[in-house]
N, C-alpha and C. Protein backbone atom coordinates (compact mmCIF):
# COMPACT_ATOMS: atom_id res chain seq x y z
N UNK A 1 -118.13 -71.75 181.38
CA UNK A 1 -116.70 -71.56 181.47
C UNK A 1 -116.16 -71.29 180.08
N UNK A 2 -115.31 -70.57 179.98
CA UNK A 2 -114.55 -69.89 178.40
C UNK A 2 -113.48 -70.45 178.83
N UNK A 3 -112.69 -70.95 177.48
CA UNK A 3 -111.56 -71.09 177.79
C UNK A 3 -110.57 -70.67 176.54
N UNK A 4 -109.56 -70.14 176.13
CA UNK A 4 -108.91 -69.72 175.16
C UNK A 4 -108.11 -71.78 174.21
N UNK A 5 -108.11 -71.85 173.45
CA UNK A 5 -108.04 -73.35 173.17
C UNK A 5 -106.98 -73.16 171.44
N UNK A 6 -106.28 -74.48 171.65
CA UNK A 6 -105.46 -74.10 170.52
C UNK A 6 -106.07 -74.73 169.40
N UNK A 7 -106.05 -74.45 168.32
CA UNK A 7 -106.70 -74.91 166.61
C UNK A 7 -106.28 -76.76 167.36
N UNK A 8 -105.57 -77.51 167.39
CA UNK A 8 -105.10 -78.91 167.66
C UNK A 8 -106.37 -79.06 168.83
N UNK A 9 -106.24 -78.37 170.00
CA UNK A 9 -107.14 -78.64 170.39
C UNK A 9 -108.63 -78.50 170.39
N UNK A 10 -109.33 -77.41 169.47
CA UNK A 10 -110.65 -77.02 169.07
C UNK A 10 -110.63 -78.24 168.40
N UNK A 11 -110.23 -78.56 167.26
CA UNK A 11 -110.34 -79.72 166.53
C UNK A 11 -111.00 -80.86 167.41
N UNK A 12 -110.30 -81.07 168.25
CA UNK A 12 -110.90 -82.39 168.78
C UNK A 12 -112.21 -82.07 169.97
N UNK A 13 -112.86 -80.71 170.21
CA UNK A 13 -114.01 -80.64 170.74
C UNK A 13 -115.11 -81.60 169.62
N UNK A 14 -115.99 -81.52 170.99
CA UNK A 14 -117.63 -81.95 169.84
C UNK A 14 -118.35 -81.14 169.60
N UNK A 15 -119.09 -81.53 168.20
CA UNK A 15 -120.13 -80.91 167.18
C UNK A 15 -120.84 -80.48 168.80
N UNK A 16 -121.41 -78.77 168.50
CA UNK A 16 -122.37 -78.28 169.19
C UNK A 16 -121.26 -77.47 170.11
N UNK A 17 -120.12 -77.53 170.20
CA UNK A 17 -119.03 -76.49 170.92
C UNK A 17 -119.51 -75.21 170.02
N UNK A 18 -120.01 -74.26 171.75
CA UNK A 18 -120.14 -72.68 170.97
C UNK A 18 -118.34 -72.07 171.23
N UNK A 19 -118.04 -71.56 170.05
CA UNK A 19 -116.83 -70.97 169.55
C UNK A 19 -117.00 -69.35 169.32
N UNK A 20 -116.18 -68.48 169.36
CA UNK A 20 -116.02 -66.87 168.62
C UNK A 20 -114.40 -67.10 168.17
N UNK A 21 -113.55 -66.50 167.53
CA UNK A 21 -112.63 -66.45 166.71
C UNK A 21 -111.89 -65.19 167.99
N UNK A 22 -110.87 -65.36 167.71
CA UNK A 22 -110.11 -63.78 168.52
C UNK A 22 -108.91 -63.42 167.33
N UNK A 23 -109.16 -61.97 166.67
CA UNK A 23 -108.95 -62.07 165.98
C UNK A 23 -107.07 -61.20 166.06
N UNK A 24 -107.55 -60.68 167.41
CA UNK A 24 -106.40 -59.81 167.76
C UNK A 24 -105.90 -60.26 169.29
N UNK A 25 -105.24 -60.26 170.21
CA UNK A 25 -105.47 -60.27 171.45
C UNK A 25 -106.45 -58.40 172.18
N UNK A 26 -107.09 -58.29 172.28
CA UNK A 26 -108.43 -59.66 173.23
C UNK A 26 -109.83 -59.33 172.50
N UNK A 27 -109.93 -58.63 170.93
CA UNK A 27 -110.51 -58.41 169.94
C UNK A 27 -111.99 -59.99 169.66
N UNK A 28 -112.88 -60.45 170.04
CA UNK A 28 -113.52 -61.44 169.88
C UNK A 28 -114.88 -61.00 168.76
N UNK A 29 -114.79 -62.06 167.52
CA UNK A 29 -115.77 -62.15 166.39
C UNK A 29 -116.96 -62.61 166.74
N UNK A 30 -117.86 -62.83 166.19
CA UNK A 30 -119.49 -63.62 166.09
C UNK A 30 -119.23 -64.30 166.73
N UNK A 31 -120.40 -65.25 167.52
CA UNK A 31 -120.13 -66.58 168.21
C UNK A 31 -120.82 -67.58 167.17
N UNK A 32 -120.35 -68.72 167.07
CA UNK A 32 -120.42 -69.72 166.04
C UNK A 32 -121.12 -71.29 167.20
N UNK A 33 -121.69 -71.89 166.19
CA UNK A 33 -121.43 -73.47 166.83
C UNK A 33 -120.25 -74.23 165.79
N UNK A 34 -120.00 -74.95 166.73
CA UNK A 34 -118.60 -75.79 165.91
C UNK A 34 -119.88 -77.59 165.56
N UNK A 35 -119.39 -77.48 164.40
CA UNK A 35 -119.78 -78.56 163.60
C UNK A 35 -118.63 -79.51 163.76
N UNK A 36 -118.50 -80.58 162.64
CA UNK A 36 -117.67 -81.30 162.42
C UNK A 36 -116.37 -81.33 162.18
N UNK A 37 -115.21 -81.70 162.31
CA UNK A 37 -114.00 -81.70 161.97
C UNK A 37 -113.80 -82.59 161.23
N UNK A 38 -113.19 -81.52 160.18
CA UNK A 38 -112.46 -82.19 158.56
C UNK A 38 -111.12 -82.61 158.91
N UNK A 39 -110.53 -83.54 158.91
CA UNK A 39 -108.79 -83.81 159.45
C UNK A 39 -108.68 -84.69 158.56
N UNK A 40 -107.57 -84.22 157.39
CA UNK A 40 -107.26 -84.87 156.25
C UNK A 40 -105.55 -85.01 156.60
N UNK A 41 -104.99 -84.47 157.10
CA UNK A 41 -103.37 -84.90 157.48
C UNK A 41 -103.28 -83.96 158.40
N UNK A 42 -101.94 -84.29 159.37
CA UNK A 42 -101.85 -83.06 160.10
C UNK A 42 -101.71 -81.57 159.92
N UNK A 43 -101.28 -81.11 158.88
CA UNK A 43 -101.31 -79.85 157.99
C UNK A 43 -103.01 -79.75 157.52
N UNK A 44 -103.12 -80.79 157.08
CA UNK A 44 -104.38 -80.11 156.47
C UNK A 44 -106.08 -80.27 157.44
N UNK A 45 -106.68 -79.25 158.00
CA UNK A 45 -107.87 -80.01 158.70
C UNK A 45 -108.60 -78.31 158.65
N UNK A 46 -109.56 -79.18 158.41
CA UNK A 46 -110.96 -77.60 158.74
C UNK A 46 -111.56 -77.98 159.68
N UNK A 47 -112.71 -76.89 159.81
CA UNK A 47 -113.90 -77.37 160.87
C UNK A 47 -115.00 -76.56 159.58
N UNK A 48 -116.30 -77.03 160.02
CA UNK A 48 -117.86 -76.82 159.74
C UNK A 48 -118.30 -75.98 161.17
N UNK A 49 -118.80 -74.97 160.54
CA UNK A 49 -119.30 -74.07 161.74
C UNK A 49 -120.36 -73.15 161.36
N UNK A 50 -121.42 -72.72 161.96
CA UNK A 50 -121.91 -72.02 161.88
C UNK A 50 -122.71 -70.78 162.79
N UNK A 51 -122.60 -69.31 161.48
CA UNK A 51 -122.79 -68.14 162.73
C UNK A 51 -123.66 -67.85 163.58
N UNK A 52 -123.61 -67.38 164.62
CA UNK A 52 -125.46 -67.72 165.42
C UNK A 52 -126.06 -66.12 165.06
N UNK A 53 -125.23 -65.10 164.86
CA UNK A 53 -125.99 -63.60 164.25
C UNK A 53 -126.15 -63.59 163.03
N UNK A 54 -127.20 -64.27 162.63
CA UNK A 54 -127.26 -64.09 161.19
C UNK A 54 -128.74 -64.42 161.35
N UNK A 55 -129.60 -63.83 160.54
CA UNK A 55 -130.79 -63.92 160.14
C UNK A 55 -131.37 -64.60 158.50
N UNK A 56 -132.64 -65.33 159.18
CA UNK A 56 -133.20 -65.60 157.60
C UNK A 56 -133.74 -64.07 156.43
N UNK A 57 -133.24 -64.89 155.56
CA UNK A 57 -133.34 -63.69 154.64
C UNK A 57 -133.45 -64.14 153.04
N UNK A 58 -134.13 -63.24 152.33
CA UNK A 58 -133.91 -63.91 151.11
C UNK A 58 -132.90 -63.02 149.76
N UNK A 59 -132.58 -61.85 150.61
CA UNK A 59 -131.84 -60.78 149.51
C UNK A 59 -131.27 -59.85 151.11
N UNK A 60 -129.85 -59.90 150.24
CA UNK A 60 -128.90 -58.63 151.09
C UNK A 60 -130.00 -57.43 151.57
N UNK A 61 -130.94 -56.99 150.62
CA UNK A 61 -131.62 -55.78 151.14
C UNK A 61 -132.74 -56.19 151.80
N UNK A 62 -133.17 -57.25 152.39
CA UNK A 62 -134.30 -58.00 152.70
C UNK A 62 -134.02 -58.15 154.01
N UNK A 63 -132.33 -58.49 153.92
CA UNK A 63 -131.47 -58.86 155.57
C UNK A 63 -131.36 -57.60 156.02
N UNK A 64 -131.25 -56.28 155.09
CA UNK A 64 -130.95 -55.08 155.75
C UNK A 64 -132.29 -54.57 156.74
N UNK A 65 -133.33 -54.73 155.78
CA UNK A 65 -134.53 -54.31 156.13
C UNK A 65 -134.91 -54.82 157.47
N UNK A 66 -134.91 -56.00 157.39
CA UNK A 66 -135.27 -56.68 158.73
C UNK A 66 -134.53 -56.50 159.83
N UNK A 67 -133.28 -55.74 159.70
CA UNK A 67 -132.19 -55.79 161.21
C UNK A 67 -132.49 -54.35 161.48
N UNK A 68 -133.16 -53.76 160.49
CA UNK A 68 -133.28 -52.13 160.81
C UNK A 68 -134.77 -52.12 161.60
N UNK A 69 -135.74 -53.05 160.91
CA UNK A 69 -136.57 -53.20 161.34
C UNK A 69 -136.99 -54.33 163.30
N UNK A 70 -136.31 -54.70 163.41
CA UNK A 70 -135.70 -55.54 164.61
C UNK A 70 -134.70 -53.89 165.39
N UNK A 71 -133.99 -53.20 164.82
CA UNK A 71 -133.76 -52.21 165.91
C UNK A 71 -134.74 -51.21 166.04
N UNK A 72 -135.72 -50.56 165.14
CA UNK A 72 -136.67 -49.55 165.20
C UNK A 72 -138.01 -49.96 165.93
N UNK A 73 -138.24 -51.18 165.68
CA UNK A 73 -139.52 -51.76 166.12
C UNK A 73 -139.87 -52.86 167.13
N UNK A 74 -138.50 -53.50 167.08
CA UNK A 74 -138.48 -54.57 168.42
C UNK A 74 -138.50 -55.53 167.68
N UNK A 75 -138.91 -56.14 166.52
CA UNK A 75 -139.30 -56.99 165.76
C UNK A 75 -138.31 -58.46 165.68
N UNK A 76 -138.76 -59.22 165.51
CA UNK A 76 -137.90 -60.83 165.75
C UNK A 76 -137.85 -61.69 164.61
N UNK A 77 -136.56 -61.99 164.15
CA UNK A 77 -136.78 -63.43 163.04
C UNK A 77 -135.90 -64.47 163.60
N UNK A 78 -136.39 -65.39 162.95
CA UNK A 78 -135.60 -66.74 162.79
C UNK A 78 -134.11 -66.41 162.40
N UNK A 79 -133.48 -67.50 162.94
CA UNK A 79 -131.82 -67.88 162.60
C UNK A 79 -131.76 -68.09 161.11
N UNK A 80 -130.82 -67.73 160.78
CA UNK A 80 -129.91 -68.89 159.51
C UNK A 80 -129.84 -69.37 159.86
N UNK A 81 -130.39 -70.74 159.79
CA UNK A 81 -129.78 -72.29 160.25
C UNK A 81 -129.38 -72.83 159.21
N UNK A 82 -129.09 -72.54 157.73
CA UNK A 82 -128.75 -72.86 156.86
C UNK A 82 -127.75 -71.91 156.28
N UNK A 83 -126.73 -71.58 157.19
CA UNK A 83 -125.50 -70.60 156.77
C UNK A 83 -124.21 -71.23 157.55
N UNK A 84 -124.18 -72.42 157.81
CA UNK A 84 -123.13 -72.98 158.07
C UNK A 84 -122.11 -73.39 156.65
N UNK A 85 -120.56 -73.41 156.98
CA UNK A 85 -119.93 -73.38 155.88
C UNK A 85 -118.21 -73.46 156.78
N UNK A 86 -117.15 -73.80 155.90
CA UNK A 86 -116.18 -74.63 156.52
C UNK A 86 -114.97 -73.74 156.60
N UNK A 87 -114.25 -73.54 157.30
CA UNK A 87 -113.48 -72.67 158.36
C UNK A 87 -111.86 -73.00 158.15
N UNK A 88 -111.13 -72.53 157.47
CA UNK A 88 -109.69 -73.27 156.64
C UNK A 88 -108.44 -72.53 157.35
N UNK A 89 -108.97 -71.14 158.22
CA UNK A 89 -107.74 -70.38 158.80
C UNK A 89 -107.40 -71.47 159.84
N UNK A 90 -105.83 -71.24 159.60
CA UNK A 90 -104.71 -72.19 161.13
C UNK A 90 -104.16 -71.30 161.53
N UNK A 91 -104.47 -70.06 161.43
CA UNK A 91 -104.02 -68.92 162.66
C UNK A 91 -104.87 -67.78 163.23
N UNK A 92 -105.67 -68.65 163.95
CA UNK A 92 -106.07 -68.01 164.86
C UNK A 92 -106.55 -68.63 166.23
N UNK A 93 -107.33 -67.81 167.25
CA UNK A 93 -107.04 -67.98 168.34
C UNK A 93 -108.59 -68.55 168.91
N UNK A 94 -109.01 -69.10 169.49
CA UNK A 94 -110.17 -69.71 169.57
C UNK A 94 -110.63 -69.59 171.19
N UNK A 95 -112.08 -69.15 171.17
CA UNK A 95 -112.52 -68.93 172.67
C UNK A 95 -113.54 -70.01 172.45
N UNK A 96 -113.36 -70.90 173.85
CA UNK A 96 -114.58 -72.19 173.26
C UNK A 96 -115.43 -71.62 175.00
N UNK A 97 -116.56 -72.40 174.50
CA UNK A 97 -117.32 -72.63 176.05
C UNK A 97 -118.49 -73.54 175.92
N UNK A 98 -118.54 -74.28 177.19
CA UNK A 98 -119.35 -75.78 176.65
C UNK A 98 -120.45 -75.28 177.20
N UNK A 99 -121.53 -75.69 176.13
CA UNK A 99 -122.77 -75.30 176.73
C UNK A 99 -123.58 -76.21 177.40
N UNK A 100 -123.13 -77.28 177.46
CA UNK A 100 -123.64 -78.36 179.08
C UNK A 100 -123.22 -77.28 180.40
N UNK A 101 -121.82 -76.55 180.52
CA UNK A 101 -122.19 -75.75 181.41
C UNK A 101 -122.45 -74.63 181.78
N UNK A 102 -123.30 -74.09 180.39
CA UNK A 102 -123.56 -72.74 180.87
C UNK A 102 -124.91 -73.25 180.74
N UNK A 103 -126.00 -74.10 180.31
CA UNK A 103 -127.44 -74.71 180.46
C UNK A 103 -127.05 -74.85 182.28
N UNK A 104 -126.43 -75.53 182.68
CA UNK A 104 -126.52 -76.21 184.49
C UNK A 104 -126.26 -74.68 185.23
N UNK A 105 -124.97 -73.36 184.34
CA UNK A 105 -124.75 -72.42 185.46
C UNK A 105 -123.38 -73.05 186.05
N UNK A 106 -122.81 -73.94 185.63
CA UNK A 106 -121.70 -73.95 186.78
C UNK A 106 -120.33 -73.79 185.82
């Protein structure tokens, strides 16, 4: 289930909420996992998130190589699982969907 969700309310999902950003109406970015929530006053709060299209890599031309090489050849790498980093925009529009139910299908 997707649901469109306001910054007040993304905030209070849990770590492991898959997220994309909407950046326009009905324009949707990368899909992310939502990490932790930073809530330092009501004005001020981030989130920790990280992108799920991103590849390991060790140089910009290393990442190029390999996504050219993954479309020409079929070829497969590992995630960035180490490209998470903290999220400070309060205007924008948030598509959440819990992945307890898209694992069950319902």
């Amino acid at each position: 289930m997707m649901r469109i969700v306001s910054r007040k309310e993304f905030l209070s999902l849990p770590s492991g909420t898959l997220f994309c950003q909407c950046a326009e109406p009905w324009a949707f970015n990368d899909l992310h996992v939502k990490f932790d929530s930073l809530i330092w006053s009501e004005d001020a709060n981030d989130f920790v998130c990280m992108p799920l299209a991103n590849i390991e890599a060790n140089s910009s031309e290393q990442w190029s190589e390999r996504l050219e090489d993954m479309d020409i050849n079929g070829a497969s790498y590992p995630l960035d699982l180490d490209m998470a980093g903290r999220e400070a925009c309060s205007t924008m529009m948030l598509a959440s969907w819990s992945l307890k139910r898209l694992m069950s299908g319902s």
